[in-house]
PDB file of N, CA and C in Angstrom:
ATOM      1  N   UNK A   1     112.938  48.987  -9.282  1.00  0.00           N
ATOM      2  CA  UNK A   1     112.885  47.574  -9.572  1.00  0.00           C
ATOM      3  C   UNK A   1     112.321  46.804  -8.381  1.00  0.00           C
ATOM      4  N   UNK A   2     112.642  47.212  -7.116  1.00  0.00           N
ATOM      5  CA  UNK A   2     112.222  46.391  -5.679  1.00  0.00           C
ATOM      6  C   UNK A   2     110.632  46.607  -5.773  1.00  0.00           C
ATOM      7  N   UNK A   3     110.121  48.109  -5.893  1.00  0.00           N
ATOM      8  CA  UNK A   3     109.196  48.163  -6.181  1.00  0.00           C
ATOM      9  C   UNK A   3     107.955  47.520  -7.314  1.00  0.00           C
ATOM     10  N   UNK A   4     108.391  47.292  -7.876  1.00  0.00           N
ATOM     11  CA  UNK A   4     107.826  46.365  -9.357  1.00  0.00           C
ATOM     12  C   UNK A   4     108.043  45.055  -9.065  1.00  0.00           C
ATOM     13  N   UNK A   5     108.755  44.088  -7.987  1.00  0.00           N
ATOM     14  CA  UNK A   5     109.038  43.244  -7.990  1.00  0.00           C
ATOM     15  C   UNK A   5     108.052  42.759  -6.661  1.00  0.00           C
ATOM     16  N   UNK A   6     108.167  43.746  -5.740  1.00  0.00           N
ATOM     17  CA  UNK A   6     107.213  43.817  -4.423  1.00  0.00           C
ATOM     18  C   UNK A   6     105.430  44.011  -5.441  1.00  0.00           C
ATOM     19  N   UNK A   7     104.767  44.477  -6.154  1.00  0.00           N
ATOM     20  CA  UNK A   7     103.763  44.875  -6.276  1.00  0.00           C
ATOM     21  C   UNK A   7     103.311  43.822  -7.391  1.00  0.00           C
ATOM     22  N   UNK A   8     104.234  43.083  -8.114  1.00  0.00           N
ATOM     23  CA  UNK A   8     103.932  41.992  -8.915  1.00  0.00           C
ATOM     24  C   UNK A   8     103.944  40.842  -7.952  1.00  0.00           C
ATOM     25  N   UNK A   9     104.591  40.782  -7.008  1.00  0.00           N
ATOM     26  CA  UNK A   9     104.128  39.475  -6.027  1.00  0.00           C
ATOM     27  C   UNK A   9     102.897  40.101  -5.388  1.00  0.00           C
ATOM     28  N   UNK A  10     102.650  40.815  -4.742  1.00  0.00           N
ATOM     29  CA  UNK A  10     101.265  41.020  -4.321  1.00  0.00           C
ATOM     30  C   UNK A  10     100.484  40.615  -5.073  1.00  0.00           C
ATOM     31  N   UNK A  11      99.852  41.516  -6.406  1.00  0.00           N
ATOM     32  CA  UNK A  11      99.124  41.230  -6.887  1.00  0.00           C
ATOM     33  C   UNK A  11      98.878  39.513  -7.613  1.00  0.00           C
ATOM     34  N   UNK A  12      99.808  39.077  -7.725  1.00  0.00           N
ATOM     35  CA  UNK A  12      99.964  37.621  -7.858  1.00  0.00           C
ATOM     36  C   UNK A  12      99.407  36.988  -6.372  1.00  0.00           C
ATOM     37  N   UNK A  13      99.932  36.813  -5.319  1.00  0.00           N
ATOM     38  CA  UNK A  13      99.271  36.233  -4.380  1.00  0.00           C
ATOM     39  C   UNK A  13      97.695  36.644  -4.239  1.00  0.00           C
ATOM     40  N   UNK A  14      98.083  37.718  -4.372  1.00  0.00           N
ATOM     41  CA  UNK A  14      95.648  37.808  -4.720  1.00  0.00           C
ATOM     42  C   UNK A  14      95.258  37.340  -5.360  1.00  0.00           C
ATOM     43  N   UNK A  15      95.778  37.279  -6.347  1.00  0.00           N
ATOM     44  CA  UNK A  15      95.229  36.690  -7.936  1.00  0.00           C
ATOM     45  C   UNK A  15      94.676  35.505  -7.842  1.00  0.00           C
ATOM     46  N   UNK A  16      95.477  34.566  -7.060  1.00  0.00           N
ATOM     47  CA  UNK A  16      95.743  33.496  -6.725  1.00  0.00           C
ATOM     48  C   UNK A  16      94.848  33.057  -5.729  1.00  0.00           C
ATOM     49  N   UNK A  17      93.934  33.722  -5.064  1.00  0.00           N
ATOM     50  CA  UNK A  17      93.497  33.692  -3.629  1.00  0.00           C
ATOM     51  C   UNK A  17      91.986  34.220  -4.639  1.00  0.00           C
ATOM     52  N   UNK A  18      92.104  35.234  -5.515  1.00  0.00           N
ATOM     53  CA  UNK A  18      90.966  36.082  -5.556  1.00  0.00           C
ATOM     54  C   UNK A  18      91.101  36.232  -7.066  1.00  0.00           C
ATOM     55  N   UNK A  19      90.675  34.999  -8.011  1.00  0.00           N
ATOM     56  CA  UNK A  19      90.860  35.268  -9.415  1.00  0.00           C
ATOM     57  C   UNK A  19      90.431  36.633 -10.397  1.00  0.00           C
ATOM     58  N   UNK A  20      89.090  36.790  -9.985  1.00  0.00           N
ATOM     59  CA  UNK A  20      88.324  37.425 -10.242  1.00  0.00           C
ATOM     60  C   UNK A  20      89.214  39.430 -10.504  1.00  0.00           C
ATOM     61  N   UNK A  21      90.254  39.065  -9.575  1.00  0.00           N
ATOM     62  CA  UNK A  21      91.140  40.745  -9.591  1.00  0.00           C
ATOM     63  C   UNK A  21      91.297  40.889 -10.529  1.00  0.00           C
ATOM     64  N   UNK A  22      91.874  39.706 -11.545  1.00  0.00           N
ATOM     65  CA  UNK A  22      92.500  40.446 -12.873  1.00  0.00           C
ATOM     66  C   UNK A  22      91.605  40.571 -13.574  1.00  0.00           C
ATOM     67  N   UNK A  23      90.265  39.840 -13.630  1.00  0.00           N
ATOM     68  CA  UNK A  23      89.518  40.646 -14.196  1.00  0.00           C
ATOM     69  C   UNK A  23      89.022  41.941 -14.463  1.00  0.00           C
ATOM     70  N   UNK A  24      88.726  42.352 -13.090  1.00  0.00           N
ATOM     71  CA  UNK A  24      88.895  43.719 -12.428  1.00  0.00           C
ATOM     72  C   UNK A  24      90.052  44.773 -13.267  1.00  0.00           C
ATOM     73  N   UNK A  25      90.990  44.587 -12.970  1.00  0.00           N
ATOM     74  CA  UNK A  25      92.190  44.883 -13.385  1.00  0.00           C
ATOM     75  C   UNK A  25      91.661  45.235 -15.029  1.00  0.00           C
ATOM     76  N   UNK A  26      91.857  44.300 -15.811  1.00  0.00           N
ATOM     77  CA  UNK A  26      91.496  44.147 -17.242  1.00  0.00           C
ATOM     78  C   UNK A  26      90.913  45.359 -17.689  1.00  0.00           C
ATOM     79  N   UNK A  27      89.745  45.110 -17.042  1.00  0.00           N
ATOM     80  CA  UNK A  27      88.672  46.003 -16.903  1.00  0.00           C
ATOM     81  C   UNK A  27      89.020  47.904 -16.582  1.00  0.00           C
ATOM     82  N   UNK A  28      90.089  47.898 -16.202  1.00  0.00           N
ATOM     83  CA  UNK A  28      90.215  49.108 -15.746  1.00  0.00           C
ATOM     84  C   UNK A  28      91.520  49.469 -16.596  1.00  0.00           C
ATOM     85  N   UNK A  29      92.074  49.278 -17.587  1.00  0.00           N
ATOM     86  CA  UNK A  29      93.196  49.495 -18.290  1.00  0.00           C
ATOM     87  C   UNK A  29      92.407  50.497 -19.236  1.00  0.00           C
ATOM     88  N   UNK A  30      91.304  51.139 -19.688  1.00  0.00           N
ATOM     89  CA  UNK A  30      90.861  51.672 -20.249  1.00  0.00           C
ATOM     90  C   UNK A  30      90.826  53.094 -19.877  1.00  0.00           C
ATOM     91  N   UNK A  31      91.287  53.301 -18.375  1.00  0.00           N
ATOM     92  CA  UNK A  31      91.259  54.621 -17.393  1.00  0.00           C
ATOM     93  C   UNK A  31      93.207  54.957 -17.241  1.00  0.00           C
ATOM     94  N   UNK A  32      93.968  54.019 -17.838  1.00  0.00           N
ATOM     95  CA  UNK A  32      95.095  54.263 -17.416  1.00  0.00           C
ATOM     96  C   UNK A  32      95.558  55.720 -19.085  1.00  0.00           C
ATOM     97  N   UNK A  33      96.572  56.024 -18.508  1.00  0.00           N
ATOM     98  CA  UNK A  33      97.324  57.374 -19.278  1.00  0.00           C
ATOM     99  C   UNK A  33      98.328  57.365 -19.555  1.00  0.00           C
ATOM    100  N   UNK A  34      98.879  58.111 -20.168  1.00  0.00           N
ATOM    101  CA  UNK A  34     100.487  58.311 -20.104  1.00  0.00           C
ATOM    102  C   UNK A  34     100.592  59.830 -19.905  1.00  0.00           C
ATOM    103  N   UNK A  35     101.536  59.815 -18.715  1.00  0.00           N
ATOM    104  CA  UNK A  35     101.834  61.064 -18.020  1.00  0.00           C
ATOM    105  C   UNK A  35     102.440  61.923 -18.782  1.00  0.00           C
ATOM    106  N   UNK A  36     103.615  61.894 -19.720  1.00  0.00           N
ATOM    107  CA  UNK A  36     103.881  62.565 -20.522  1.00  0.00           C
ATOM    108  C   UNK A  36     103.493  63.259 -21.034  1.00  0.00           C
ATOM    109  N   UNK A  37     103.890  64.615 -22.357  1.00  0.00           N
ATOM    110  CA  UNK A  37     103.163  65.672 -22.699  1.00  0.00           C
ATOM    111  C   UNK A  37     103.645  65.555 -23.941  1.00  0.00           C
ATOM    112  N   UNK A  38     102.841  66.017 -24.824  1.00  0.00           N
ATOM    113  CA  UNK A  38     102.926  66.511 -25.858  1.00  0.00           C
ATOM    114  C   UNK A  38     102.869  65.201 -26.939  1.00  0.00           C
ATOM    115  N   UNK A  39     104.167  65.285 -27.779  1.00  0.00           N
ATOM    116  CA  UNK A  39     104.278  64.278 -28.668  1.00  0.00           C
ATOM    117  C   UNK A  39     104.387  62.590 -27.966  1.00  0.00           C
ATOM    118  N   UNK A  40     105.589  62.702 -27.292  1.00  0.00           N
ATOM    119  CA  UNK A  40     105.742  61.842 -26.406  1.00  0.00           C
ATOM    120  C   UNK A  40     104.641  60.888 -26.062  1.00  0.00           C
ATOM    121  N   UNK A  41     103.648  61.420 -25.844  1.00  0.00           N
ATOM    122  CA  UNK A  41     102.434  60.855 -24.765  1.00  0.00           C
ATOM    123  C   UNK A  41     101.818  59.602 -25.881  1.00  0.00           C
ATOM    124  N   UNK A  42     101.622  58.054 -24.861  1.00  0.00           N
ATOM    125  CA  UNK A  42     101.242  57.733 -25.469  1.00  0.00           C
ATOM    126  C   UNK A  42     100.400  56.534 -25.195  1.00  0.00           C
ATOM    127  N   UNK A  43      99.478  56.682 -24.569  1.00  0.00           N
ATOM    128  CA  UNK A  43      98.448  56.164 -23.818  1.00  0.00           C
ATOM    129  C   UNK A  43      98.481  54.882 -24.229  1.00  0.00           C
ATOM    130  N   UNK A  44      97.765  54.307 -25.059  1.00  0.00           N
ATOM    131  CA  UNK A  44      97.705  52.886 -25.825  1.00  0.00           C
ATOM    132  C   UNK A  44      98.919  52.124 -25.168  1.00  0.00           C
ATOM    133  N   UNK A  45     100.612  52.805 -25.506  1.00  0.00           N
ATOM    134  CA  UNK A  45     101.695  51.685 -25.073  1.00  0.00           C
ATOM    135  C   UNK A  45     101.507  51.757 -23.244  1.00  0.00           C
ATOM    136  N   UNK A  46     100.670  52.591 -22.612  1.00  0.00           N
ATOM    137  CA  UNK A  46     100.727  52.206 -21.532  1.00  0.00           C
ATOM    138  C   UNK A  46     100.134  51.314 -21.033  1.00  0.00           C
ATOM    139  N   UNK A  47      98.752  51.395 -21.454  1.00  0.00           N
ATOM    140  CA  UNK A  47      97.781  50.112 -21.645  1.00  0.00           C
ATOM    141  C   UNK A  47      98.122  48.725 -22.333  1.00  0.00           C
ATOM    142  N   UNK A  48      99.064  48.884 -23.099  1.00  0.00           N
ATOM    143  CA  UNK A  48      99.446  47.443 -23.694  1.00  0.00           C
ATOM    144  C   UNK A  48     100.145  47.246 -22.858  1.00  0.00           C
ATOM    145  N   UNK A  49     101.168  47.632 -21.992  1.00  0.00           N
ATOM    146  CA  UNK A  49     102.250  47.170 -21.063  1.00  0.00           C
ATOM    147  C   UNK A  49     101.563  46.579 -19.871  1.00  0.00           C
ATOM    148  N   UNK A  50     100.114  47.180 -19.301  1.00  0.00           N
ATOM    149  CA  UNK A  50      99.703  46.986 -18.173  1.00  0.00           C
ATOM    150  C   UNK A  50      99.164  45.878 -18.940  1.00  0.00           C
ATOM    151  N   UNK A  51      98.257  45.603 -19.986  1.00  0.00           N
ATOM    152  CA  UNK A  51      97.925  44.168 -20.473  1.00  0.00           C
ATOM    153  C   UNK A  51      98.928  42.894 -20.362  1.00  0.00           C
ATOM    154  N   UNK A  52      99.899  42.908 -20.683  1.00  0.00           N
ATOM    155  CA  UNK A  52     101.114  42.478 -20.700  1.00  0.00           C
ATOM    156  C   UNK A  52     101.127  41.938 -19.539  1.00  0.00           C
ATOM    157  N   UNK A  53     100.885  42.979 -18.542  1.00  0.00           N
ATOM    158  CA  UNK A  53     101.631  42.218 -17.558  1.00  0.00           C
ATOM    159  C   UNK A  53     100.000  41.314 -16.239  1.00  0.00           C
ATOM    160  N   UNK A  54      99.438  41.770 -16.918  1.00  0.00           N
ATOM    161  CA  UNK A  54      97.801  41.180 -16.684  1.00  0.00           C
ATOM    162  C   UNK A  54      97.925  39.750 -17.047  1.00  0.00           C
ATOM    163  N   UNK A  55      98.359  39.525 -18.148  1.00  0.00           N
ATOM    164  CA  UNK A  55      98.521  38.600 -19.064  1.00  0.00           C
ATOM    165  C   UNK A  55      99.823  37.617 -18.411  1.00  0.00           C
ATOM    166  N   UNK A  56     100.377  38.321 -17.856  1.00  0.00           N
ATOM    167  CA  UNK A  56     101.476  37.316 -17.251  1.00  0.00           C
ATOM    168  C   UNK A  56     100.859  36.918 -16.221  1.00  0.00           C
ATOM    169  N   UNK A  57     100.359  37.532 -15.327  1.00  0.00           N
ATOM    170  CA  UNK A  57      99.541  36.849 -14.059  1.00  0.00           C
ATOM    171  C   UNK A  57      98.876  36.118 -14.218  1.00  0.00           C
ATOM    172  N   UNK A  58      98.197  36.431 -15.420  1.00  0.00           N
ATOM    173  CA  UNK A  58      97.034  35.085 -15.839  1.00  0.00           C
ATOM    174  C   UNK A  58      97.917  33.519 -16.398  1.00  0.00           C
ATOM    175  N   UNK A  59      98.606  33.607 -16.782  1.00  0.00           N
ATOM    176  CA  UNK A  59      99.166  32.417 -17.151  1.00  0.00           C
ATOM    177  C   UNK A  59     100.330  31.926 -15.960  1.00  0.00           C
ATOM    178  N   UNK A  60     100.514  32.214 -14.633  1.00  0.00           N
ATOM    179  CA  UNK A  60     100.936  32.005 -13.591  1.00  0.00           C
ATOM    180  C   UNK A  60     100.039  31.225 -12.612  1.00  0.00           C
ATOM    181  N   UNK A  61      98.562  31.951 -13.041  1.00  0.00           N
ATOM    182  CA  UNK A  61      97.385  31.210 -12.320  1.00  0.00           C
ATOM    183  C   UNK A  61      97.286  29.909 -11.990  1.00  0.00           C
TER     184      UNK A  61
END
């Protein structure tokens, strides 16, 4: 949780400084995975979560 809480303020203070990241960002949700195996695995909800939270930065802007 410290971790997720430390790496969402970062990337927020850039964001903020350097709009253009989440674009970036956006842009690169297409390379993310889900580590899991087999049935489990399920790429898409990982990418919607990282959208999600893309999407929260953007409306913090």
């Amino acid at each position: 949780m410290a971790t997720e809480h430390l790496l969402f303020g970062t990337i927020r203070f850039l964001a903020q400084r350097h709009p253009e990241l989440l674009d970036e960002l956006d842009r690169s949700l297409d390379h993310l995975w889900d580590r899991a195996e087999g049935e489990d695995r399920d790429d898409a909800a990982v990418r919607k979560i990282a959208g999600r939270i893309i999407k929260s930065l953007r409306a913090e802007s």
